[in-house]
Protein backbone atom coordinates (compact mmCIF):
# COMPACT_ATOMS: atom_id res chain seq x y z
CA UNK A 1 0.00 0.00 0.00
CA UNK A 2 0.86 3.54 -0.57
CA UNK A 3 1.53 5.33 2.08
CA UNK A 4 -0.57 8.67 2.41
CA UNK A 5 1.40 11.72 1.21
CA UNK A 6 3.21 14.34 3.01
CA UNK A 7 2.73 18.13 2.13
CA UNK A 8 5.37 19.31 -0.28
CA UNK A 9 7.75 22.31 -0.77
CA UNK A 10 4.85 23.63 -3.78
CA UNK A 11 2.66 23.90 -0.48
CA UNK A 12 0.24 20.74 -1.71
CA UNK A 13 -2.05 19.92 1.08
CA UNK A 14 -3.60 16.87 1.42
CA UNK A 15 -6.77 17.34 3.37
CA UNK A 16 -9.18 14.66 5.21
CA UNK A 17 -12.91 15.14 5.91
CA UNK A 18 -15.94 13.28 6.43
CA UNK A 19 -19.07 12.83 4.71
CA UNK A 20 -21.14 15.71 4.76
CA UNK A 21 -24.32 13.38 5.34
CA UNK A 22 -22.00 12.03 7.91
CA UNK A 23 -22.60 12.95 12.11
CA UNK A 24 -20.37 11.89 15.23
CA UNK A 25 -21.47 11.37 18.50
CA UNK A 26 -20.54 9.39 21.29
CA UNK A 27 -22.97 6.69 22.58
CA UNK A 28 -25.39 6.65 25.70
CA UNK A 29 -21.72 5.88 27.65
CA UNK A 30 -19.51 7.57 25.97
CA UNK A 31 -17.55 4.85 25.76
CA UNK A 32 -17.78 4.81 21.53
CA UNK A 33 -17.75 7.16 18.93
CA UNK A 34 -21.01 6.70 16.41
CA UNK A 35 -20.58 7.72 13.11
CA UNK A 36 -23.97 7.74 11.03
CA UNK A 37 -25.40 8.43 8.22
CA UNK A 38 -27.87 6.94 4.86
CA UNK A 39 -25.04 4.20 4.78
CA UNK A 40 -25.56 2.99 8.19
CA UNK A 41 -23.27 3.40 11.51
CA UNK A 42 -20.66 2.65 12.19
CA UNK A 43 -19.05 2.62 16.04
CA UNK A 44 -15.26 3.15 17.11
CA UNK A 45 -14.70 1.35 20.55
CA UNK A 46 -12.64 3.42 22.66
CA UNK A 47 -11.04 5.83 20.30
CA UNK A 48 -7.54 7.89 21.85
CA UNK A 49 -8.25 11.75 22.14
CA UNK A 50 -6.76 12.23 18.69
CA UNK A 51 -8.82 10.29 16.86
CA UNK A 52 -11.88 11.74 18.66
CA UNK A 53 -10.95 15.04 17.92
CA UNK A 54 -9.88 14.34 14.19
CA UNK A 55 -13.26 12.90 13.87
CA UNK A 56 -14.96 15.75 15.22
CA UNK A 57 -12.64 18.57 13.41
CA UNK A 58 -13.20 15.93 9.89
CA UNK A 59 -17.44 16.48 10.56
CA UNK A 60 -16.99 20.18 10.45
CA UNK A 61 -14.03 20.25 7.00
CA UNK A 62 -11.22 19.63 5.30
CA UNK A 63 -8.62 19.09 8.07
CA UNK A 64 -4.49 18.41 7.91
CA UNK A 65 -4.08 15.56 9.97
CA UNK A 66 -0.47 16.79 10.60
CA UNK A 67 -2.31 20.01 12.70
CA UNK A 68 -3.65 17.13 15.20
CA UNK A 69 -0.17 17.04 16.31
CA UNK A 70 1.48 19.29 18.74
CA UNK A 71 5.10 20.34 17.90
CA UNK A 72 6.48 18.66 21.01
CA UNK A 73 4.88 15.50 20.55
CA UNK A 74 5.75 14.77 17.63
CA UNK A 75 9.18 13.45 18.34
CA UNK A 76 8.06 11.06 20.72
CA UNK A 77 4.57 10.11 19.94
CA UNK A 78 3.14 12.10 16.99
CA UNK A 79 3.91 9.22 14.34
CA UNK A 80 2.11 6.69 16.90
CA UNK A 81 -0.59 8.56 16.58
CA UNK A 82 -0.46 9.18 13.39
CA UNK A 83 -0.33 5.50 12.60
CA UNK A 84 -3.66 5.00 14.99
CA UNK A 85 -5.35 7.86 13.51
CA UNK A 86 -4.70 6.52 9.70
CA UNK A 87 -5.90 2.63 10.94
CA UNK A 88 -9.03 4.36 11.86
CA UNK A 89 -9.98 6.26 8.51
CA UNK A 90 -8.98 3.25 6.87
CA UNK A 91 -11.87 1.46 8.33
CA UNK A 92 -14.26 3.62 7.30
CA UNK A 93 -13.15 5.14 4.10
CA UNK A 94 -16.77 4.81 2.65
CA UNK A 95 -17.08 7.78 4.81
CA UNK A 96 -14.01 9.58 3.73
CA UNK A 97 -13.04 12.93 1.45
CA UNK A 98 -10.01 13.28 -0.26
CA UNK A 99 -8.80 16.55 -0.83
CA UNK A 100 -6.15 18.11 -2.53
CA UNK A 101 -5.25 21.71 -2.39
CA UNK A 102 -2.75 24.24 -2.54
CA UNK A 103 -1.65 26.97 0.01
CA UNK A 104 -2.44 30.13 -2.31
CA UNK A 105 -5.56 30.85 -0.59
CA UNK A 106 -7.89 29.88 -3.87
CA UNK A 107 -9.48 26.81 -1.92
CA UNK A 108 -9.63 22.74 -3.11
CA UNK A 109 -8.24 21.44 -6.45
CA UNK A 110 -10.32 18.37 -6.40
CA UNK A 111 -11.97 15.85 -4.01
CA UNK A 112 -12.29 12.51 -4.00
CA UNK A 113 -15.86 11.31 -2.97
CA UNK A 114 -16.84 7.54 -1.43
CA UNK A 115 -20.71 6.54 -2.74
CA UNK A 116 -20.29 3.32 -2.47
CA UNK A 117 -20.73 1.32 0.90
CA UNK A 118 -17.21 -1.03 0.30
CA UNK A 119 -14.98 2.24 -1.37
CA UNK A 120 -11.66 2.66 -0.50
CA UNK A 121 -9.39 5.00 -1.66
CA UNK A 122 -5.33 4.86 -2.20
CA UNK A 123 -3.52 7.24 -4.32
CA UNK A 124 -1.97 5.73 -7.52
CA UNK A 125 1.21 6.39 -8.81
CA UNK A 126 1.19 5.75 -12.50
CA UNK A 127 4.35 4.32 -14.10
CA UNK A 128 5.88 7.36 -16.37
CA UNK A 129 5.86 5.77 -19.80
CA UNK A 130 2.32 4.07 -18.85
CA UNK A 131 -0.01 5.00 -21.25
CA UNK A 132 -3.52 6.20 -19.68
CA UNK A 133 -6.72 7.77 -21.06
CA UNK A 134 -9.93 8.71 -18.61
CA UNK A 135 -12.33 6.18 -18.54
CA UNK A 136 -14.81 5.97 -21.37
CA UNK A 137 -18.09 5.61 -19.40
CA UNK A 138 -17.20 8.39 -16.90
CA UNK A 139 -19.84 11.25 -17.26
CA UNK A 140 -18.83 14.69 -16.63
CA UNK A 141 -21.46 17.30 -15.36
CA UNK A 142 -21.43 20.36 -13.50
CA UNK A 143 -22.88 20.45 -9.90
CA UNK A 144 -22.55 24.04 -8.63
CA UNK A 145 -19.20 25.89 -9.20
CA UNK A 146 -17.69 22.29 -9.30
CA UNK A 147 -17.13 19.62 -12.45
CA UNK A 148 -18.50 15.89 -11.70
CA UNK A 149 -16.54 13.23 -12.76
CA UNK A 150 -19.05 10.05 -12.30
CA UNK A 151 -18.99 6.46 -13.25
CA UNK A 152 -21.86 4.13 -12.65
CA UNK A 153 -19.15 1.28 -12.61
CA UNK A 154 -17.04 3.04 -9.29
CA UNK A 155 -17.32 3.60 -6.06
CA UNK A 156 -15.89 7.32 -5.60
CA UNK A 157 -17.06 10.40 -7.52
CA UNK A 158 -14.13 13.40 -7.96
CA UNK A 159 -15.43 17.11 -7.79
CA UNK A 160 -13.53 19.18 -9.34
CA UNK A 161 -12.87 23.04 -7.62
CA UNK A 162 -10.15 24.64 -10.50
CA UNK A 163 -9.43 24.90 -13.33
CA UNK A 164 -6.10 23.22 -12.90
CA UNK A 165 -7.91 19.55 -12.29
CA UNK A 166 -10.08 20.17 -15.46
CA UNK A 167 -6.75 21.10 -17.89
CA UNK A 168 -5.58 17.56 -16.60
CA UNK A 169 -9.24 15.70 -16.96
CA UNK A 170 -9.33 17.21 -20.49
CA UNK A 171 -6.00 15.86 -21.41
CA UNK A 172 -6.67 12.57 -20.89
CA UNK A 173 -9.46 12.49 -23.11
CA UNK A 174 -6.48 10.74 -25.12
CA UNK A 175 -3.91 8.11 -24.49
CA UNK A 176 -1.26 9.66 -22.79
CA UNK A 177 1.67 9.43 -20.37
CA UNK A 178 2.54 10.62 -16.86
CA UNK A 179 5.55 12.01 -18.62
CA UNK A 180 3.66 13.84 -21.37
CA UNK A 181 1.45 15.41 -19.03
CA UNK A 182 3.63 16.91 -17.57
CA UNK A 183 5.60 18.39 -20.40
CA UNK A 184 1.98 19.72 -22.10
CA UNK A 185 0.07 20.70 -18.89
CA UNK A 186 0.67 24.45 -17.91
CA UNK A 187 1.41 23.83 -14.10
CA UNK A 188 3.86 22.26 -12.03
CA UNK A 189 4.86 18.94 -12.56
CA UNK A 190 4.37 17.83 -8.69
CA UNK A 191 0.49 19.12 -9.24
CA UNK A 192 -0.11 17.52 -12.29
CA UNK A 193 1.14 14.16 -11.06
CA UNK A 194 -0.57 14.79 -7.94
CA UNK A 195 -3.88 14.85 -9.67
CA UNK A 196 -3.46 12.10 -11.98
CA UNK A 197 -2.98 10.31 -9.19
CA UNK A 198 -6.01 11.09 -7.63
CA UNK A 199 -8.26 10.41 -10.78
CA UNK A 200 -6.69 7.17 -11.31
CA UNK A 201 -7.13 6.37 -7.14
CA UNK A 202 -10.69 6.91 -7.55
CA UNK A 203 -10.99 4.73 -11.04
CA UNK A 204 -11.21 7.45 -13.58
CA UNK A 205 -8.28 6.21 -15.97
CA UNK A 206 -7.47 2.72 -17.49
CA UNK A 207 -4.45 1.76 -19.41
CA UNK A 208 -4.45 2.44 -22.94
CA UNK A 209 -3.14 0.46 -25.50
């Protein structure tokens, strides 16, 4: 598995949030945190004070999971809890938004969306001289300021906030490489990669021939 990215010196942020059909509570005991929603509930036994409050912090937004951390704990303990905090969002990523965005104050580049009750969600990291293309039967509509990117066939949709997510989308309406992308696509070469490998993550490129 992939591990989950770090930010990066071109200030990419890789955000976390929860569903926003999504509520957390604890239980009559407060011995559990309930998550539910029109999926179902789910209930995390015990959870440490981290991943309670990322939970809580993930109902309201977008969060950094690094900012969970305090400075002087993270020598000691911050990548233990960390590590608990990531085992936890893995087991519900049906409920999970991926988000990337950049630190230039003009909000989200694109999010990756669960819909499907079994969805989980790794970034890919497509082989430079692979030849992609966006998948055929993926539908593309607008829903508010934001482009859709649907597919009947997968379990995430991807909204997409800017512009610079759409140059990429449209790009792949051919066969193409990780390495050609970059050399066409008018942005940096860590964003471009960044959001190829969030489209194909979510299921929204196959090889080409």
């Amino acid at each position: 598995m992939i591990p989950p990215p770090e930010d990066s010196p071109l200030r990419l942020h890789h955000l976390w949030s929860l569903r926003e059909d999504t509520a957390v509570g604890w239980d009559e005991e407060g011995q559990a945190l309930v998550l539910s929603g029109p999926q179902g509930t789910e209930r995390i036994e015990a959870p440490t004070t981290v991943v309670a409050e990322a939970l809580h912090r993930m109902e309201l937004g977008p969060i950094r999971l690094a900012n969970l951390l305090q400075p002087k704990d993270e020598a000691a303990a911050g990548q233990d809890s960390y590590t608990v905090v990531l085992s936890v969002l893995r087991e519900i990523s049906h409920l999970v938004i991926r988000t990337l965005s950049l630190e230039d104050l003009k909000g989200p580049v694109l999010s990756v969306v669960p819909v499907g009750r079994t969805a989980r969600f790794a970034l890919a990291r497509v082989p430079a001289q692979r030849r992609v293309r966006l998948r055929p039967n993926v539908t593309i509509t607008v829903q508010g300021n934001a482009f859709l990117l649907e597919c009947r066939a997968l379990e995430h949709r991807v909204q997409i906030h800017r512009p610079e997510a759409m140059w990429v989308v449209s790009l792949l309406a051919w066969p193409t490489t990780p390495d050609a992308l970059v050399e066409v696509a008018p942005l940096p070469a860590e964003l471009t990669l960044a959001i190829l490998g969030h489209l194909a993550g979510a299921g929204m490129t196959v090889a080409a021939g």
